[in-house]
N, C-alpha and C. Protein backbone atom coordinates (compact mmCIF):
# COMPACT_ATOMS: atom_id res chain seq x y z
N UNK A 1 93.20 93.34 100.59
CA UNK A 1 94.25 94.01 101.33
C UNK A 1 95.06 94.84 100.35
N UNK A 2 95.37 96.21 100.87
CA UNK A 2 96.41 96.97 99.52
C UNK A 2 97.77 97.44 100.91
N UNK A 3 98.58 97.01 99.59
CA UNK A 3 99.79 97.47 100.33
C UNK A 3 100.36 98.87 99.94
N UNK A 4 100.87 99.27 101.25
CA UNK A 4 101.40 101.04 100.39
C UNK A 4 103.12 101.18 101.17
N UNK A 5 103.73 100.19 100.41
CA UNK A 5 105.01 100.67 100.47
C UNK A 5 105.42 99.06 102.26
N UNK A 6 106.41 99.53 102.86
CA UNK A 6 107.05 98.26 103.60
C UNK A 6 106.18 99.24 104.66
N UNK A 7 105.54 100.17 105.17
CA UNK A 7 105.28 100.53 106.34
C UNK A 7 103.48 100.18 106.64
N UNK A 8 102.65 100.46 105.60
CA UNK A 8 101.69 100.63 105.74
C UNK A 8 100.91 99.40 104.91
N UNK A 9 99.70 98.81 105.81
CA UNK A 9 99.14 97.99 104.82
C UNK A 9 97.61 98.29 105.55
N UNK A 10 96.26 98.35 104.34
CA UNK A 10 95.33 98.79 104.75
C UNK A 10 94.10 97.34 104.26
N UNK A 11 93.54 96.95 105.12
CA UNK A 11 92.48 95.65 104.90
C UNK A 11 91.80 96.44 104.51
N UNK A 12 90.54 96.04 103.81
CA UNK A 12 89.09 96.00 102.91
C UNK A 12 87.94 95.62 104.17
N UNK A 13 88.76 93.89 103.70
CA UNK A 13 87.89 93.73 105.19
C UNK A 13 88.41 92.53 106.28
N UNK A 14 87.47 92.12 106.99
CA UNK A 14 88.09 91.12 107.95
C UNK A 14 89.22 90.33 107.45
N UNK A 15 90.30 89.65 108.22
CA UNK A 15 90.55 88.42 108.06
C UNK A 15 89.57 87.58 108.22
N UNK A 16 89.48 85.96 107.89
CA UNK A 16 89.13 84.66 108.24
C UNK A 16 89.96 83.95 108.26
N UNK A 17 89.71 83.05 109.55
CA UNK A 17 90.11 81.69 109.81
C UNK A 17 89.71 80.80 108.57
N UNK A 18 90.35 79.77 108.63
CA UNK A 18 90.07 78.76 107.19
C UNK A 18 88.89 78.03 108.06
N UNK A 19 87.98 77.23 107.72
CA UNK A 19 86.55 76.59 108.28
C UNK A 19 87.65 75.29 108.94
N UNK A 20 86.79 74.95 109.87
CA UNK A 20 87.32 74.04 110.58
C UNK A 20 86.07 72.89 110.84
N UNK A 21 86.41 71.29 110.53
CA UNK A 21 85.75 70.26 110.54
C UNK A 21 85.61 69.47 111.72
N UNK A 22 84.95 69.83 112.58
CA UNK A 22 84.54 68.76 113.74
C UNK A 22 83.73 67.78 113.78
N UNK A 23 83.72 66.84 113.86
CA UNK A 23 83.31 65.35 114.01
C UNK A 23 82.38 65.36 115.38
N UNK A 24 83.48 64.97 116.46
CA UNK A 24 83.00 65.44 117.66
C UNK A 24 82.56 66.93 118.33
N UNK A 25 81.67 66.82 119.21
CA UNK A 25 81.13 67.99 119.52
C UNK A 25 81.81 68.27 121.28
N UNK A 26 82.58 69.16 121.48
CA UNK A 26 83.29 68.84 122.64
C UNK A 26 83.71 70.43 123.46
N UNK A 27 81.92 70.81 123.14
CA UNK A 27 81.38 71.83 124.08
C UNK A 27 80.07 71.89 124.25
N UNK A 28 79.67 70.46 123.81
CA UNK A 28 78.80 70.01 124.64
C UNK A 28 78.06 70.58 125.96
N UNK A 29 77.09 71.06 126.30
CA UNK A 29 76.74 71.29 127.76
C UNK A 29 77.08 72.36 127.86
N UNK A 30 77.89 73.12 127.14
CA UNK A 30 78.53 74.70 127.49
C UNK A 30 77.23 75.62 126.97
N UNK A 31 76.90 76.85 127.93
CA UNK A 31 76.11 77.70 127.40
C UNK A 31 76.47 78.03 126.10
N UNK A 32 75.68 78.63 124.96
CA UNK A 32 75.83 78.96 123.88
C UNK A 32 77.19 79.67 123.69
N UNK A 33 76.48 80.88 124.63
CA UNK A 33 77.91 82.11 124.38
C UNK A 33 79.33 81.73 124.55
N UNK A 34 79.50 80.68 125.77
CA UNK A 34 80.59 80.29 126.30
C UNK A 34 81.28 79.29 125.38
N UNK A 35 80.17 78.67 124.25
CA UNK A 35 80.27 77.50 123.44
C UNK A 35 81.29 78.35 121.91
N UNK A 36 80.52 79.51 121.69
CA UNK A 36 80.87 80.37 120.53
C UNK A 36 82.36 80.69 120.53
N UNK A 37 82.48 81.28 122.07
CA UNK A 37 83.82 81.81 122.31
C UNK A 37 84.95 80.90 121.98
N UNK A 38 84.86 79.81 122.62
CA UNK A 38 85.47 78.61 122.68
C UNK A 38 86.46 78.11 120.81
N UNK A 39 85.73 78.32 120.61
CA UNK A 39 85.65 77.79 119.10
C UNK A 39 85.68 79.02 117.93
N UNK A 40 85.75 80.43 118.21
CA UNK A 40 85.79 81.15 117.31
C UNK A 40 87.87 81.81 117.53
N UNK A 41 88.10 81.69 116.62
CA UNK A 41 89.80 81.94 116.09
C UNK A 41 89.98 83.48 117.14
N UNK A 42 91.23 83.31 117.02
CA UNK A 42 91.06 84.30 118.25
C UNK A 42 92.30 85.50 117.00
N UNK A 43 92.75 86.20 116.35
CA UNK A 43 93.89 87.08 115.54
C UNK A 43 94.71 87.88 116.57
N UNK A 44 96.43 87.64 116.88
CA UNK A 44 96.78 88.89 117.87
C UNK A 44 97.81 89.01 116.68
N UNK A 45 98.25 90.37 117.16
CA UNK A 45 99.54 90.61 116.89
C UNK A 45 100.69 91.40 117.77
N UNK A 46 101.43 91.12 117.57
CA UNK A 46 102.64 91.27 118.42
C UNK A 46 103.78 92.08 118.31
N UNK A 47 103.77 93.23 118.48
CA UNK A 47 104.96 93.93 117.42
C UNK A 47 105.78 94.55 118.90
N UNK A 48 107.03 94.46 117.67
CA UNK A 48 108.33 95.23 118.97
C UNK A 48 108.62 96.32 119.00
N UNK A 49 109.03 96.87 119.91
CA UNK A 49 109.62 98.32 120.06
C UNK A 49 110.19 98.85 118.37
N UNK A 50 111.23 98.25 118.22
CA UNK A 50 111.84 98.25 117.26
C UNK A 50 110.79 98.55 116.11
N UNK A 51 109.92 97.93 115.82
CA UNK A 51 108.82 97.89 114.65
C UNK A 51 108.10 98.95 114.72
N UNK A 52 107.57 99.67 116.05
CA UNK A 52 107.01 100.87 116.36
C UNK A 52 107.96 101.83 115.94
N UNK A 53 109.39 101.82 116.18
CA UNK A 53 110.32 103.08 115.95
C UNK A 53 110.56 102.76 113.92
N UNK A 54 110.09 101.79 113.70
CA UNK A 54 110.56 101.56 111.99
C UNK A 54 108.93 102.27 111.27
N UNK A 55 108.14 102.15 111.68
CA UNK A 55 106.78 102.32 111.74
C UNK A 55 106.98 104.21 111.91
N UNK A 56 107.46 105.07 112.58
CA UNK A 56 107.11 105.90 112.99
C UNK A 56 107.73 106.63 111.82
N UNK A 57 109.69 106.18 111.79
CA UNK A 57 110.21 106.73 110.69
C UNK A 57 109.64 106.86 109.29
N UNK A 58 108.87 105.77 108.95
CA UNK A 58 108.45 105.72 107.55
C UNK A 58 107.16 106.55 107.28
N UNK A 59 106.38 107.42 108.56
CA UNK A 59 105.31 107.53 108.20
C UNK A 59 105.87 109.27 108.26
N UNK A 60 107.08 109.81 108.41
CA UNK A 60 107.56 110.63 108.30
C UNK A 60 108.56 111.55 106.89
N UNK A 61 108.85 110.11 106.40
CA UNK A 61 108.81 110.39 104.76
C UNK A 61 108.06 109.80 103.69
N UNK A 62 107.49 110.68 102.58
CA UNK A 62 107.13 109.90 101.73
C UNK A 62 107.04 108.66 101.06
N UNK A 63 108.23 108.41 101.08
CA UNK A 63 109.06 107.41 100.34
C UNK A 63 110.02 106.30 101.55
N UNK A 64 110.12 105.28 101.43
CA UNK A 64 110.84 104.69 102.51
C UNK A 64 112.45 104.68 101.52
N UNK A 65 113.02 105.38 102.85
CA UNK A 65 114.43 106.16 101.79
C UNK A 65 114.41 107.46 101.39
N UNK A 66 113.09 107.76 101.78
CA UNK A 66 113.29 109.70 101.82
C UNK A 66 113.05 109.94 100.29
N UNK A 67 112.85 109.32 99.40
CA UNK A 67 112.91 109.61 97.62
C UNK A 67 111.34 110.66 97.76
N UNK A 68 111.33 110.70 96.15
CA UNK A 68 110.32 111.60 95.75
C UNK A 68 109.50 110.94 95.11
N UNK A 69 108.23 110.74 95.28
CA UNK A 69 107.15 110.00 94.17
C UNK A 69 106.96 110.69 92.84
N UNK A 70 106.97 110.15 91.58
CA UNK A 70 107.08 110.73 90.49
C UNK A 70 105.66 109.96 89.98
N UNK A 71 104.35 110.42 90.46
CA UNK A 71 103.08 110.67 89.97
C UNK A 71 103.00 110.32 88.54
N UNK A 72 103.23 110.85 87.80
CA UNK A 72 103.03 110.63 86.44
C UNK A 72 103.70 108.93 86.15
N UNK A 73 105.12 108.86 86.87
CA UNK A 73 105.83 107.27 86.35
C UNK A 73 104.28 106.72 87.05
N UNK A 74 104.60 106.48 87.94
CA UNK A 74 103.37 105.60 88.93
C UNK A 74 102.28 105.31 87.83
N UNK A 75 101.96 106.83 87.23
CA UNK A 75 100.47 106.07 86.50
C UNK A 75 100.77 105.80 85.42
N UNK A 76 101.67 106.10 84.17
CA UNK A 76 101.95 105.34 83.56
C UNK A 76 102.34 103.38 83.62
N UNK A 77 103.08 103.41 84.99
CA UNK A 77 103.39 102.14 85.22
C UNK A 77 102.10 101.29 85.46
N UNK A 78 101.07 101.74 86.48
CA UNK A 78 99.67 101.21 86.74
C UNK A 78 99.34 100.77 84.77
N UNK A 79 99.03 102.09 84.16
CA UNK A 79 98.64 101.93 82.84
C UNK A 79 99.06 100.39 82.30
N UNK A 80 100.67 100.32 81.90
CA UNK A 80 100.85 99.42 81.51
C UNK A 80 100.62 97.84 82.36
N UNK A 81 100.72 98.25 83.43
CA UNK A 81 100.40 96.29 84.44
C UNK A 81 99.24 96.33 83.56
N UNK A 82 97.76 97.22 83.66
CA UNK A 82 96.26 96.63 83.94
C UNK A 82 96.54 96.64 82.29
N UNK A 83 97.13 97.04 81.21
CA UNK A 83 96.98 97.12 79.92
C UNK A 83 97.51 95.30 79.23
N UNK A 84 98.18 94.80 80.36
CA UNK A 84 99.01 93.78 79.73
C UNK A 84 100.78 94.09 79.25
N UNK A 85 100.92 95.07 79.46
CA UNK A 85 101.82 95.29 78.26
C UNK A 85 103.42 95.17 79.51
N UNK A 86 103.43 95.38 80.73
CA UNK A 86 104.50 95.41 81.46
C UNK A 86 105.04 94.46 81.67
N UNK A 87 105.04 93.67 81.68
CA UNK A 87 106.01 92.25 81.83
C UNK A 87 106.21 91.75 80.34
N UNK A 88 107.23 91.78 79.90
CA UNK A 88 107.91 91.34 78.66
C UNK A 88 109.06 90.38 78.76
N UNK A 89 109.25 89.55 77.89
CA UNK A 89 110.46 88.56 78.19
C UNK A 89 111.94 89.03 78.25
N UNK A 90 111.80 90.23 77.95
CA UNK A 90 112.92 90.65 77.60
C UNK A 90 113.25 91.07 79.58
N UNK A 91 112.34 91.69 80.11
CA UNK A 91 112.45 92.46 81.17
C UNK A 91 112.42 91.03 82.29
N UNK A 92 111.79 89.94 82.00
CA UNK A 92 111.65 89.03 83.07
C UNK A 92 112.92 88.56 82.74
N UNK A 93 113.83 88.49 81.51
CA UNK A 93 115.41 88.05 81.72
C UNK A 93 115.73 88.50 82.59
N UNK A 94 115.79 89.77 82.25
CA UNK A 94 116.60 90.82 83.15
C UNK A 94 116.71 90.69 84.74
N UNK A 95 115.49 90.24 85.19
CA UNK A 95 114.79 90.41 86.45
C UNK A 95 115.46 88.76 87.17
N UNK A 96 115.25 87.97 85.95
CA UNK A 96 116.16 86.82 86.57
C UNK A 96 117.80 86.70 86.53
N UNK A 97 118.30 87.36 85.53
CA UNK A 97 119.58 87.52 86.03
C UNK A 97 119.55 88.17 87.15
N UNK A 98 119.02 89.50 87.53
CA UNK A 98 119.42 89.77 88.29
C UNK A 98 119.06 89.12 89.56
N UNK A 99 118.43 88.31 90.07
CA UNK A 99 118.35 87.64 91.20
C UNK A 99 119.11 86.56 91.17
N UNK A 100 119.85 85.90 89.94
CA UNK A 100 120.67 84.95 90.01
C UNK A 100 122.04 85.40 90.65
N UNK A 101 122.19 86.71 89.63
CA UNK A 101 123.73 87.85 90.51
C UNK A 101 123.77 87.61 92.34
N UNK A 102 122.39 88.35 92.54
CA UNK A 102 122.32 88.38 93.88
C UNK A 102 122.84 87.08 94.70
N UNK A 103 122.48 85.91 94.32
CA UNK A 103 122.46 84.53 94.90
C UNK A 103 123.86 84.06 94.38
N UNK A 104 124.06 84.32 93.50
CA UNK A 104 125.69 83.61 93.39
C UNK A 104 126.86 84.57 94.07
């Protein structure tokens, strides 16, 4: 799954259900097809008005907040995650004060 920002998220591929362990067999006697249905995970989703109108705004600016993508930061930043080099202790202080600020 890749995420692109709070509006958009794009699967690869299916979800799955986690496997499920039955002991008993308790579709028994059911035609096959009717047997399959029964027992295969069913995925809905449910979204509100509200989520459609948050959904519509964001796919109208670039940026959620209207900003400007700065291409070059982006790939420099990619560079350093896959290089190792972006998370430093110095910066994960930082990152925990600042969520401690937030909470106190």
């Amino acid at each position: 799954m890749q995420i692109f920002g709070p509006f958009r998220v794009a699967a690869s591929q299916a979800a799955q259900g986690s496997p499920r362990i039955n002991d008993a067999k308790p579709n028994a006697g059911m035609p096959a097809s009717e047997s399959s249905r029964a027992t295969s995970p069913v995925d809905e989703l449910d979204l509100s008005q509200a989520a459609g109108a948050t959904q519509a705004a964001g796919e109208n600016s670039a940026v959620a907040g209207g900003g400007e993508i700065r291409l070059e930061r982006v790939a420099s930043l990619r560079r350093a995650i896959a290089d190792g080099t972006y998370e430093t202790p110095e910066k994960l202080d930082v990152a925990l004060n600042r969520m401690l600020d937030d909470f106190a």
